[in-house]
PDB file of N, CA and C in Angstrom:
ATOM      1  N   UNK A   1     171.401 204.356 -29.896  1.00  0.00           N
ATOM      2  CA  UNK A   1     172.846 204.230 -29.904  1.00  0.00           C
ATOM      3  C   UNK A   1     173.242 202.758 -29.794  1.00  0.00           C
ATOM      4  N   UNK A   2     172.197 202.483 -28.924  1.00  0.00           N
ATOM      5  CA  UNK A   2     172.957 200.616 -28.510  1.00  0.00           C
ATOM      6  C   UNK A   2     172.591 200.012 -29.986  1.00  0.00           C
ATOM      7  N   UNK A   3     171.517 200.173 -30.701  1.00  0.00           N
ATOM      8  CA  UNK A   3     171.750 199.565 -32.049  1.00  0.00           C
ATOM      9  C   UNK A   3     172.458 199.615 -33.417  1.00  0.00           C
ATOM     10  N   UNK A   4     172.984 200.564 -32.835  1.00  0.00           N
ATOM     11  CA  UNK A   4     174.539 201.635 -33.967  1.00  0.00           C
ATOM     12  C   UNK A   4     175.516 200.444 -33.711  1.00  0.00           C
ATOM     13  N   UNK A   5     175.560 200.578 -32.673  1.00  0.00           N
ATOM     14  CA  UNK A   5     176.930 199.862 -31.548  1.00  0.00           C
ATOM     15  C   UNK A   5     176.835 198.309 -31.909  1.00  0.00           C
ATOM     16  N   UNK A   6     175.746 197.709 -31.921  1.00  0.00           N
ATOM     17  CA  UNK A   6     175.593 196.277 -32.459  1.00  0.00           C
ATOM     18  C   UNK A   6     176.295 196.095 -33.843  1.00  0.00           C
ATOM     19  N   UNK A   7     175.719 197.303 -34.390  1.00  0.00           N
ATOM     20  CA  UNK A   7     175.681 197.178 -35.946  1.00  0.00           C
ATOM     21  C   UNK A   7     177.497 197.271 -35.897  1.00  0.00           C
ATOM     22  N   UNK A   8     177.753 198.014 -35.677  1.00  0.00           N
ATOM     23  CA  UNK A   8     179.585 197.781 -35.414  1.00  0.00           C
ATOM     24  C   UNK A   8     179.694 196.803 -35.404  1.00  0.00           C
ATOM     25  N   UNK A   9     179.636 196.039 -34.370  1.00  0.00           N
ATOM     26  CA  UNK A   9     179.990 195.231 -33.696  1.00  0.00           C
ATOM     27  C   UNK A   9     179.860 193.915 -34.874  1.00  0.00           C
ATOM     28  N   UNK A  10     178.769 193.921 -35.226  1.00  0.00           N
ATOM     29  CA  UNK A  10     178.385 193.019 -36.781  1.00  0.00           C
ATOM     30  C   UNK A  10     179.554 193.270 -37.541  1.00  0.00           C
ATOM     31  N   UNK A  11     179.170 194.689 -37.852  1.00  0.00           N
ATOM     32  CA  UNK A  11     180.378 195.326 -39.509  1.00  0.00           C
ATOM     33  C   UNK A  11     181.740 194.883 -39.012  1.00  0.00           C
ATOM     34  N   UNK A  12     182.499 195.334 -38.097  1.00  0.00           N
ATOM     35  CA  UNK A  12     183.709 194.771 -37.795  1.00  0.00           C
ATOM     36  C   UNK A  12     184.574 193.198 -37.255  1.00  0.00           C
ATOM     37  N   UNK A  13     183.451 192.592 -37.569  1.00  0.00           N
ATOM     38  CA  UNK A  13     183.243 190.965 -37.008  1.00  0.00           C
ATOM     39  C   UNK A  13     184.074 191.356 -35.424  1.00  0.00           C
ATOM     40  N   UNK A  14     183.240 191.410 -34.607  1.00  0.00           N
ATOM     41  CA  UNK A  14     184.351 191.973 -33.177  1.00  0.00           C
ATOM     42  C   UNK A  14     183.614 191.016 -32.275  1.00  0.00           C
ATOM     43  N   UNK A  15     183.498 189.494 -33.082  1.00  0.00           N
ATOM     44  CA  UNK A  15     183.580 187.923 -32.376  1.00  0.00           C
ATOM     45  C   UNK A  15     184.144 187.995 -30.980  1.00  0.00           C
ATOM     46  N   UNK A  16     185.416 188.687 -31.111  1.00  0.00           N
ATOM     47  CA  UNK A  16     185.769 188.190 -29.768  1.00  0.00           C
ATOM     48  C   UNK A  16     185.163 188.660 -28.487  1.00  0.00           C
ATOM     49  N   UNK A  17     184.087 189.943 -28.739  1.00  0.00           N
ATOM     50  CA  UNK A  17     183.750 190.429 -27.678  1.00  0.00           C
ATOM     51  C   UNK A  17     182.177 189.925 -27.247  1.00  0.00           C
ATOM     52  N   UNK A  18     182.274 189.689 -25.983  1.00  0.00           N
ATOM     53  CA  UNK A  18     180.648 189.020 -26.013  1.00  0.00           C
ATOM     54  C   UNK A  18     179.613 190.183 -26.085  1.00  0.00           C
ATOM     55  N   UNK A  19     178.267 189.680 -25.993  1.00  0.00           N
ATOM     56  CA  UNK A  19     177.373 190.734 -25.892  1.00  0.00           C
ATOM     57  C   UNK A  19     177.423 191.678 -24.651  1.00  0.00           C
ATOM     58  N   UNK A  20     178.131 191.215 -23.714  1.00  0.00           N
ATOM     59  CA  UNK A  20     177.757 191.964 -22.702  1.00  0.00           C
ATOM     60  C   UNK A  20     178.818 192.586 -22.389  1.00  0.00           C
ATOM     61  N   UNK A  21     179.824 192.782 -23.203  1.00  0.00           N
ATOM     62  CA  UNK A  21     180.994 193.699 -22.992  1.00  0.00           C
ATOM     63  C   UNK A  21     180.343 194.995 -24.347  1.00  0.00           C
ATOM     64  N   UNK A  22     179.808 194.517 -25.239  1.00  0.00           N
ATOM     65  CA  UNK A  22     179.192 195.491 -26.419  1.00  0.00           C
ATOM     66  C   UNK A  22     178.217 196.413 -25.447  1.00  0.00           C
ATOM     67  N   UNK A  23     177.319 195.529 -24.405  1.00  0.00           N
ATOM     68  CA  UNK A  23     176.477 196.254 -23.684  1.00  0.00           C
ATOM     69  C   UNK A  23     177.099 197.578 -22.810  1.00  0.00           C
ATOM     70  N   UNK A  24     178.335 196.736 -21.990  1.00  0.00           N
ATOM     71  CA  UNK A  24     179.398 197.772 -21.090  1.00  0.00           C
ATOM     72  C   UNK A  24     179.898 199.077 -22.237  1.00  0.00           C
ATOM     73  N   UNK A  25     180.386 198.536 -23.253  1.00  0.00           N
ATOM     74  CA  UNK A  25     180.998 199.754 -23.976  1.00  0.00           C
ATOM     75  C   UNK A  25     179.418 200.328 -24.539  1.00  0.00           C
ATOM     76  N   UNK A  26     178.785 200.090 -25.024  1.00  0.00           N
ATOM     77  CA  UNK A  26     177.462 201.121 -25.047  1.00  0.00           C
ATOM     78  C   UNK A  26     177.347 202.040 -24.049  1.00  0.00           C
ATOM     79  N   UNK A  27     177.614 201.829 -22.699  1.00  0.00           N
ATOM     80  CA  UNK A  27     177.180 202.691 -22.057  1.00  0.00           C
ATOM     81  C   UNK A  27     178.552 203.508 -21.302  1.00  0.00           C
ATOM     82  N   UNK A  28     179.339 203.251 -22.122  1.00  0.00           N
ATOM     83  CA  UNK A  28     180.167 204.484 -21.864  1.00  0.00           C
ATOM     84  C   UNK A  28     180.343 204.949 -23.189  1.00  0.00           C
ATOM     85  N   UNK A  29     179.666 204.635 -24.387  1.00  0.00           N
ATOM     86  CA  UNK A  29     179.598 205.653 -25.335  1.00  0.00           C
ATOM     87  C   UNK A  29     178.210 206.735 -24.625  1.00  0.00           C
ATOM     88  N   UNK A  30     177.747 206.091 -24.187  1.00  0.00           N
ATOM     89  CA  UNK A  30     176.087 206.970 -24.392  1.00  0.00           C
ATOM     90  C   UNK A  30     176.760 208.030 -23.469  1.00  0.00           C
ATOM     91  N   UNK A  31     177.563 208.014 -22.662  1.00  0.00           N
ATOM     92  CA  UNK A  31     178.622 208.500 -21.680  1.00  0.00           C
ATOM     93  C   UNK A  31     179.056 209.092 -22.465  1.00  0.00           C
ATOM     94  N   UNK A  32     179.713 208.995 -23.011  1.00  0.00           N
ATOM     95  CA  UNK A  32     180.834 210.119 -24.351  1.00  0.00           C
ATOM     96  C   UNK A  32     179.709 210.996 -25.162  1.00  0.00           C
ATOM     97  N   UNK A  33     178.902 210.399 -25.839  1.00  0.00           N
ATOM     98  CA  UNK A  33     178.213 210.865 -26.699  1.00  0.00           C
ATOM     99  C   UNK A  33     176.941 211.102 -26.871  1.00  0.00           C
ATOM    100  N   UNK A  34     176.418 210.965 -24.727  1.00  0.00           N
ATOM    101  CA  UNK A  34     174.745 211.914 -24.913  1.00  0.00           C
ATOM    102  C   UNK A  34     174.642 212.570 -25.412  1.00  0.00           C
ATOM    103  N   UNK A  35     175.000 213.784 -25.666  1.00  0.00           N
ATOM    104  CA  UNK A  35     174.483 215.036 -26.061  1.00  0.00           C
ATOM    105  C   UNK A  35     174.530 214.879 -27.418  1.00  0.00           C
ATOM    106  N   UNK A  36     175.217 213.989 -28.152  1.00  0.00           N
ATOM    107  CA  UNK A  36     175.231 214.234 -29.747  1.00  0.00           C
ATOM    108  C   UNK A  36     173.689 213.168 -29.982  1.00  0.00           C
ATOM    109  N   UNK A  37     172.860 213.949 -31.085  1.00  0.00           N
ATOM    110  CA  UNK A  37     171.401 213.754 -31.798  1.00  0.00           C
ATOM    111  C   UNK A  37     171.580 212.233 -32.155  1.00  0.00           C
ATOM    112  N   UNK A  38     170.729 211.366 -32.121  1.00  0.00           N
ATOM    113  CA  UNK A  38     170.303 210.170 -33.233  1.00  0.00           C
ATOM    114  C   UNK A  38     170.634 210.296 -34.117  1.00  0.00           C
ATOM    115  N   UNK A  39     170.443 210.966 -35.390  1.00  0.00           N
ATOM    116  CA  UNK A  39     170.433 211.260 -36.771  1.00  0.00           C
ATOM    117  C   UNK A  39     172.353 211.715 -36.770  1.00  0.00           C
ATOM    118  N   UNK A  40     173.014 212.727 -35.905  1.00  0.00           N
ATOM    119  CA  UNK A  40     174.024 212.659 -36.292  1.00  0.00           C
ATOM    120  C   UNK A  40     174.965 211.535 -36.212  1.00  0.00           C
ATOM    121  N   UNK A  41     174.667 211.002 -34.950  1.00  0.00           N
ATOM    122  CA  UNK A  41     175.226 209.494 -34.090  1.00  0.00           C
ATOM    123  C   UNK A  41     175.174 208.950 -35.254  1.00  0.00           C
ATOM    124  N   UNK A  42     174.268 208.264 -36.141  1.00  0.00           N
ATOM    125  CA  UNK A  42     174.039 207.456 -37.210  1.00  0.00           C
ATOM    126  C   UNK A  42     174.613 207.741 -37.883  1.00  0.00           C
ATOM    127  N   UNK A  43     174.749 208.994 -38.857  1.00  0.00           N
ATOM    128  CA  UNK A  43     175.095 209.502 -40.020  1.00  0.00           C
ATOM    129  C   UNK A  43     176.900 209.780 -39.611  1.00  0.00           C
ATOM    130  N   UNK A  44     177.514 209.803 -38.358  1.00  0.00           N
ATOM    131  CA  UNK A  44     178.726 209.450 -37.643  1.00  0.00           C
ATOM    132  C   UNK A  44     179.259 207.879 -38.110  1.00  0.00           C
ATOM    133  N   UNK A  45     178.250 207.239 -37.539  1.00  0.00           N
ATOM    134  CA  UNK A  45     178.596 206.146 -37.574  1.00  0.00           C
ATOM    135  C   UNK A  45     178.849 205.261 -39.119  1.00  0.00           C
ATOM    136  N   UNK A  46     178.162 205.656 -40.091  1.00  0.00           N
ATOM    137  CA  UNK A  46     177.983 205.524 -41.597  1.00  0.00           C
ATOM    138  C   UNK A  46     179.146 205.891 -41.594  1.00  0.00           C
ATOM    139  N   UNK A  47     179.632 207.119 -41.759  1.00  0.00           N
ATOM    140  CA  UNK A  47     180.918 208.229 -42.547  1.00  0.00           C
ATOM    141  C   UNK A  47     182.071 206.892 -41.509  1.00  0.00           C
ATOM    142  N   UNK A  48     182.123 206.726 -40.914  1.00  0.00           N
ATOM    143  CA  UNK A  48     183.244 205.988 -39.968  1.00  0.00           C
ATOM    144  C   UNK A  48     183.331 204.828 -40.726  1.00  0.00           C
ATOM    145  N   UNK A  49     182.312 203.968 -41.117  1.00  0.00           N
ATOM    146  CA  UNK A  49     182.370 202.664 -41.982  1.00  0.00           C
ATOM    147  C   UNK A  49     182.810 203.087 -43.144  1.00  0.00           C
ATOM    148  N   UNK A  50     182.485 204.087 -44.035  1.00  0.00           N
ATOM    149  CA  UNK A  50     183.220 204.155 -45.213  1.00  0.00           C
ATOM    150  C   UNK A  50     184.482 204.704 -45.301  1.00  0.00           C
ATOM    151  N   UNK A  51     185.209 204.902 -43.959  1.00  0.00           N
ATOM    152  CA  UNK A  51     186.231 205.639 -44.115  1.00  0.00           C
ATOM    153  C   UNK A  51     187.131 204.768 -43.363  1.00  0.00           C
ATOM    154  N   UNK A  52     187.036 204.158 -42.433  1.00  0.00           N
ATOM    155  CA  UNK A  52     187.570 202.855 -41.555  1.00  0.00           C
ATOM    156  C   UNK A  52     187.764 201.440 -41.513  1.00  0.00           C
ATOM    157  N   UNK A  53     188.936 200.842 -41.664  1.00  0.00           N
ATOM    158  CA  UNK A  53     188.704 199.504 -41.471  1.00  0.00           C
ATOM    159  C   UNK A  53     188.986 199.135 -40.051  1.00  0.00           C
ATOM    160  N   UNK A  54     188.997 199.717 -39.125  1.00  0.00           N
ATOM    161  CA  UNK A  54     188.935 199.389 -37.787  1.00  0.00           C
ATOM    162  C   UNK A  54     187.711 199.794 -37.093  1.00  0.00           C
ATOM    163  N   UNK A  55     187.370 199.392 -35.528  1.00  0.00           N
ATOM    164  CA  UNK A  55     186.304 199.505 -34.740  1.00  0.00           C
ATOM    165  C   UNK A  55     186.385 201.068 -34.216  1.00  0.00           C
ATOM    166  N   UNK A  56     185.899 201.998 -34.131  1.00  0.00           N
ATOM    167  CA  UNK A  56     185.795 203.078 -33.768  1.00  0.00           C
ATOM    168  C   UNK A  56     185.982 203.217 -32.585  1.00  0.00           C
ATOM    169  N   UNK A  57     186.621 204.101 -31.410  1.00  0.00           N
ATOM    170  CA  UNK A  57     186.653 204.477 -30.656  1.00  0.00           C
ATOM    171  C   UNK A  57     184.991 205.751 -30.279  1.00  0.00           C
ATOM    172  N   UNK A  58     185.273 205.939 -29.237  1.00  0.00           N
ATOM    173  CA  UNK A  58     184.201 207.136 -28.901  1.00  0.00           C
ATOM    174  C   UNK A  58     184.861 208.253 -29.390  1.00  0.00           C
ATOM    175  N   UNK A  59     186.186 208.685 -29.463  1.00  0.00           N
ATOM    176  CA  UNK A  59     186.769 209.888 -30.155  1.00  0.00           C
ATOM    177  C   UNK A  59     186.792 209.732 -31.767  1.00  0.00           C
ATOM    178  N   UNK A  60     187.090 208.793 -31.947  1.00  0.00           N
ATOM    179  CA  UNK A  60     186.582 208.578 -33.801  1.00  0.00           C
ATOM    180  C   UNK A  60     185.122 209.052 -34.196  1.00  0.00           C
ATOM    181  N   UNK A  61     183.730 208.221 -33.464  1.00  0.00           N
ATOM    182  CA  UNK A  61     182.305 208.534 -33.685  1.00  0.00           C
ATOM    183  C   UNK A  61     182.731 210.331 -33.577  1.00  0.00           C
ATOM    184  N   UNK A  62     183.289 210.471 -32.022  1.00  0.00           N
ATOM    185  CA  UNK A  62     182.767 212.263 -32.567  1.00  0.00           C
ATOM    186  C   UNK A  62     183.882 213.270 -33.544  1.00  0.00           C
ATOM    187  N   UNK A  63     184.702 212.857 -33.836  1.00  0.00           N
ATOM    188  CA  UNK A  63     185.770 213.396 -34.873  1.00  0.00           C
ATOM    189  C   UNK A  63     184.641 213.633 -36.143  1.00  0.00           C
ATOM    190  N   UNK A  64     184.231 211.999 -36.267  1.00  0.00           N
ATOM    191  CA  UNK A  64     183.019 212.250 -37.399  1.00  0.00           C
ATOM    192  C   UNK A  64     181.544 212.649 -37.588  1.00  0.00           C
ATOM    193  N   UNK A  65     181.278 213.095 -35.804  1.00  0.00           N
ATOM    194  CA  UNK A  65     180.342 213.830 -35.957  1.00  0.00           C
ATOM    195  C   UNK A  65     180.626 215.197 -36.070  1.00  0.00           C
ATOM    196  N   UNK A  66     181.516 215.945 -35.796  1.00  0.00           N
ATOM    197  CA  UNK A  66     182.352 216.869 -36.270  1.00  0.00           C
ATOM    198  C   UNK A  66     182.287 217.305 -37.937  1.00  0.00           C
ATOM    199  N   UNK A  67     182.852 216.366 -38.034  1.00  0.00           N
ATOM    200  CA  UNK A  67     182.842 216.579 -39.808  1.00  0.00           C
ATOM    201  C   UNK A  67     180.735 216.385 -40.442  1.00  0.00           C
ATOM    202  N   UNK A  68     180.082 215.316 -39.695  1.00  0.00           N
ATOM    203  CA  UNK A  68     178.622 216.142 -40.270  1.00  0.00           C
ATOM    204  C   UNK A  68     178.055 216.861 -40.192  1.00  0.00           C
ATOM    205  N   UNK A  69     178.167 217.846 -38.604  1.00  0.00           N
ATOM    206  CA  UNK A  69     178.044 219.013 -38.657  1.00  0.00           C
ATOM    207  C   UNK A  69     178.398 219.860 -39.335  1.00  0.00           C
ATOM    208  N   UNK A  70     179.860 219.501 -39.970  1.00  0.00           N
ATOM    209  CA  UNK A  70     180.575 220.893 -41.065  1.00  0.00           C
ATOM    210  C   UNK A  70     180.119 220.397 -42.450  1.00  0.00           C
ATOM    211  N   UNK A  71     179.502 219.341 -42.358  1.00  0.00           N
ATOM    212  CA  UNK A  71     178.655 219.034 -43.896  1.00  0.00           C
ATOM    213  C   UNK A  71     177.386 219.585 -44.156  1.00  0.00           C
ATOM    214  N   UNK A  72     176.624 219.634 -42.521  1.00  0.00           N
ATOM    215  CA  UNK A  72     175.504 219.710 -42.676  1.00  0.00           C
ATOM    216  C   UNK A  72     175.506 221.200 -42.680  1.00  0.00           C
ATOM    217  N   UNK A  73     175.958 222.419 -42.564  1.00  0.00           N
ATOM    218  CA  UNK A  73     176.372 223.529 -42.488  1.00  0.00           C
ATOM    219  C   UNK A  73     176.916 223.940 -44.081  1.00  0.00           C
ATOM    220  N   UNK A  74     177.349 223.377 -44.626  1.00  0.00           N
ATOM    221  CA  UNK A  74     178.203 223.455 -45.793  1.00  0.00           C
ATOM    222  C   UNK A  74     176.711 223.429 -46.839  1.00  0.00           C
ATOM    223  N   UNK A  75     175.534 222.522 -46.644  1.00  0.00           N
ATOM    224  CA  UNK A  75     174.612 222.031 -47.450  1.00  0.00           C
ATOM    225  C   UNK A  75     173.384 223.240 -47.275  1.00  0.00           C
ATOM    226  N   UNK A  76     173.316 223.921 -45.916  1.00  0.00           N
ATOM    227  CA  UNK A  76     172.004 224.642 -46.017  1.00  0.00           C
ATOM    228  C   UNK A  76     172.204 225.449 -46.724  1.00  0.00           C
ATOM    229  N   UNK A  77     170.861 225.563 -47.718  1.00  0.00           N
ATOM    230  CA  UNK A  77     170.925 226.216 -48.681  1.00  0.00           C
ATOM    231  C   UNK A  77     170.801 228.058 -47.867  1.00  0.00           C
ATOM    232  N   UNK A  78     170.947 228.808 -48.510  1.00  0.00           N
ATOM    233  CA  UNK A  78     171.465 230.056 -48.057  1.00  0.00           C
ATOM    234  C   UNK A  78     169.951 230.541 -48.918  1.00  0.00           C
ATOM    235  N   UNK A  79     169.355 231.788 -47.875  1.00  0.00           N
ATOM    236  CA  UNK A  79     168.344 232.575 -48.669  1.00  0.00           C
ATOM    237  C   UNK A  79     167.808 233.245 -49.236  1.00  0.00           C
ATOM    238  N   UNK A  80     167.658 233.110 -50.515  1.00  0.00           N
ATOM    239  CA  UNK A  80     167.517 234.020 -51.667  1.00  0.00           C
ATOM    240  C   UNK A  80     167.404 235.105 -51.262  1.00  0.00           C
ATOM    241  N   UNK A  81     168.139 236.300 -52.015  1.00  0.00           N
ATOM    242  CA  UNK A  81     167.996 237.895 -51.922  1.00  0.00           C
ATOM    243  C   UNK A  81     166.394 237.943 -52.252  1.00  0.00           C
ATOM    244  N   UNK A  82     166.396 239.136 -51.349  1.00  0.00           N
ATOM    245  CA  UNK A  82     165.047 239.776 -51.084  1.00  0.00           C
ATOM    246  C   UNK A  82     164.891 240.423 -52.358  1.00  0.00           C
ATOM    247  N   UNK A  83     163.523 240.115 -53.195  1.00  0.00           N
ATOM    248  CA  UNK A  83     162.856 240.954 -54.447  1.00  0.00           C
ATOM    249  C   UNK A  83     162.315 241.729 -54.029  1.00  0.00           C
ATOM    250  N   UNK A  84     163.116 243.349 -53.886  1.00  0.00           N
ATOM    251  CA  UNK A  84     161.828 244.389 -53.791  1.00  0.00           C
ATOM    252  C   UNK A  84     160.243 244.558 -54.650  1.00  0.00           C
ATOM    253  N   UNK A  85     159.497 244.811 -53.714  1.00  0.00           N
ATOM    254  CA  UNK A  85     158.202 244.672 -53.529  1.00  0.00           C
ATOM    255  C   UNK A  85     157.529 245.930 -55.417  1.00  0.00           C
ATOM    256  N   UNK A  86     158.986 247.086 -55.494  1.00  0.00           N
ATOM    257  CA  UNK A  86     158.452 247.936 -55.714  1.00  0.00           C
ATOM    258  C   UNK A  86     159.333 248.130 -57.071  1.00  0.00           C
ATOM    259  N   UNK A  87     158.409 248.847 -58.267  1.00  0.00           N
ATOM    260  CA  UNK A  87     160.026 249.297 -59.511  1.00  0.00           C
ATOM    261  C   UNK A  87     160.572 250.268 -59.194  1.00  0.00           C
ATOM    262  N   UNK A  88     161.686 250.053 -59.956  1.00  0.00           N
ATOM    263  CA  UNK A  88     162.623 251.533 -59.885  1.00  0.00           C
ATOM    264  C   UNK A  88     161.886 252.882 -59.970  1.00  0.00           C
ATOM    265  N   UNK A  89     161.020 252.859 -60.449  1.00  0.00           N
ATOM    266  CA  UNK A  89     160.445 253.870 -61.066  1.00  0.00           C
ATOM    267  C   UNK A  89     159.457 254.488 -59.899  1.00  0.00           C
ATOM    268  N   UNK A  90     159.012 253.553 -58.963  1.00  0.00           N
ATOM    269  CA  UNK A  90     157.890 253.386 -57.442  1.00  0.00           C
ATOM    270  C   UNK A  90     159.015 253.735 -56.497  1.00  0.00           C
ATOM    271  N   UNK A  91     160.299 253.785 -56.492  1.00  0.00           N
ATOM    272  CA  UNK A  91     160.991 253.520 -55.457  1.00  0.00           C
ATOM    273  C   UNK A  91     161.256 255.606 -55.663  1.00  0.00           C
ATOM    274  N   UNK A  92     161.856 256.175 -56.785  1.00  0.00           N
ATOM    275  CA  UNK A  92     161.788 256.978 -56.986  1.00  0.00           C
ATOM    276  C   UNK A  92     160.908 257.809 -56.535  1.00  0.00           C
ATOM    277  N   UNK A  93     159.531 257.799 -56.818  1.00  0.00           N
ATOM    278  CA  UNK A  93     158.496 258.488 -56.452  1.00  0.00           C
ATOM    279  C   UNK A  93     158.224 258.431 -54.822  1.00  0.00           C
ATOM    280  N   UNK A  94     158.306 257.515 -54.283  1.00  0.00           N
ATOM    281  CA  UNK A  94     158.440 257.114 -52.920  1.00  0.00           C
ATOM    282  C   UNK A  94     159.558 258.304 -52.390  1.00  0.00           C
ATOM    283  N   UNK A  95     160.853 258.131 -52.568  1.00  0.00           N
ATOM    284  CA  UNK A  95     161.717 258.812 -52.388  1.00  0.00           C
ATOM    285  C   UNK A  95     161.507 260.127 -52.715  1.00  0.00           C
ATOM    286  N   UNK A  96     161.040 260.808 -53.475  1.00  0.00           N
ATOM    287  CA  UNK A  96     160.516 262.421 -53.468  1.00  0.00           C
ATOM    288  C   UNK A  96     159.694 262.722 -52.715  1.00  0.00           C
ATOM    289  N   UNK A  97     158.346 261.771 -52.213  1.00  0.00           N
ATOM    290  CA  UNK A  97     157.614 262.130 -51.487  1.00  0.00           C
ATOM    291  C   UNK A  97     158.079 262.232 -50.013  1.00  0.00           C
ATOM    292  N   UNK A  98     158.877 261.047 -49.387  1.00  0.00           N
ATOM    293  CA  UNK A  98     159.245 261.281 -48.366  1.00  0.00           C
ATOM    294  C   UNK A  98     160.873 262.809 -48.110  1.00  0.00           C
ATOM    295  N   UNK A  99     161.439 262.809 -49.524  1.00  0.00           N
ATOM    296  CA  UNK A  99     161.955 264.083 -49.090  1.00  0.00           C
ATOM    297  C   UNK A  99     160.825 265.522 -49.217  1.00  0.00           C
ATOM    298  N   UNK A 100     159.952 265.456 -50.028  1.00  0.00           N
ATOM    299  CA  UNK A 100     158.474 266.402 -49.788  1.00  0.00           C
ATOM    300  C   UNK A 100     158.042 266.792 -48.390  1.00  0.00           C
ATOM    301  N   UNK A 101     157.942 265.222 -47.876  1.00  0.00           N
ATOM    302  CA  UNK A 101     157.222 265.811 -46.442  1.00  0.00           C
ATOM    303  C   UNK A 101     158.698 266.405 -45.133  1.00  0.00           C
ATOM    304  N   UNK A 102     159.511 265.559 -45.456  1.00  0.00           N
ATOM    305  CA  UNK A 102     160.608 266.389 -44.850  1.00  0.00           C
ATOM    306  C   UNK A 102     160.826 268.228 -44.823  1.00  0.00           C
ATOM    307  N   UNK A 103     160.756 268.028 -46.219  1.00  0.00           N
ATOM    308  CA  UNK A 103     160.615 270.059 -46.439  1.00  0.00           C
ATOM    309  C   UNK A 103     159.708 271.011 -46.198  1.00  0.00           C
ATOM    310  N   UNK A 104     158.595 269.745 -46.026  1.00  0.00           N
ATOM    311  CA  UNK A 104     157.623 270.371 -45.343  1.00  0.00           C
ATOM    312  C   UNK A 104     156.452 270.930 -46.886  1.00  0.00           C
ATOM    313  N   UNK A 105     156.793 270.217 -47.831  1.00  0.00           N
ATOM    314  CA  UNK A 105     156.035 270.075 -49.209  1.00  0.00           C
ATOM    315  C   UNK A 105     154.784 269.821 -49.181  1.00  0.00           C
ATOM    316  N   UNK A 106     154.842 268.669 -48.704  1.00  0.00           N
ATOM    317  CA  UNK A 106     153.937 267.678 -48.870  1.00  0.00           C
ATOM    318  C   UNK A 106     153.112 267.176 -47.857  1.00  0.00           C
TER     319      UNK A 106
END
């Protein structure tokens, strides 16, 4: 996270703040935003640069981790219908036999 936070700090030229106020606000993001993953934090932090010309707040990063979750949800692919094993024609015969042994046929 603290190297997300630099990288801001770069992208938005935010000169006026020294390193050790970038350090202080790091750790009240990591505060806001333990629980959210590396990979989303990042992929947060990306979607915020192409969509922002200002420095992000901690409610901005998770607004847009918000929205990669509903991307990343939107993208899993969904899983193919099941190919029965058997033809129409097997499924049939199957089906007589088990009404057979029901009647007591078979």
């Amino acid at each position: 996270m603290m190297e997300e936070l630099f990288k801001l700090h770069i992208y938005y030229h935010m000169s006026k703040r020294s390193i050790e106020e970038v350090e202080v606000l790091a750790e009240m993001w990591v505060d806001d935003l333990g629980s959210v993953s590396t990979d989303v934090f990042i992929d947060a932090c990306k979607l915020h640069r192409k969509t922002s010309q200002y420095m992000p707040t901690g409610k901005d990063i998770l607004d847009r981790c918000s929205d990669v979750w509903a991307e990343r949800q939107r993208n899993i692919k969904k899983l193919p219908e099941p190919m029965p094993d058997l033809t129409p024609e097997q499924i049939k015969v199957n089906v007589k036999r088990v009404k057979d042994k029901i009647r007591g046929i078979g």
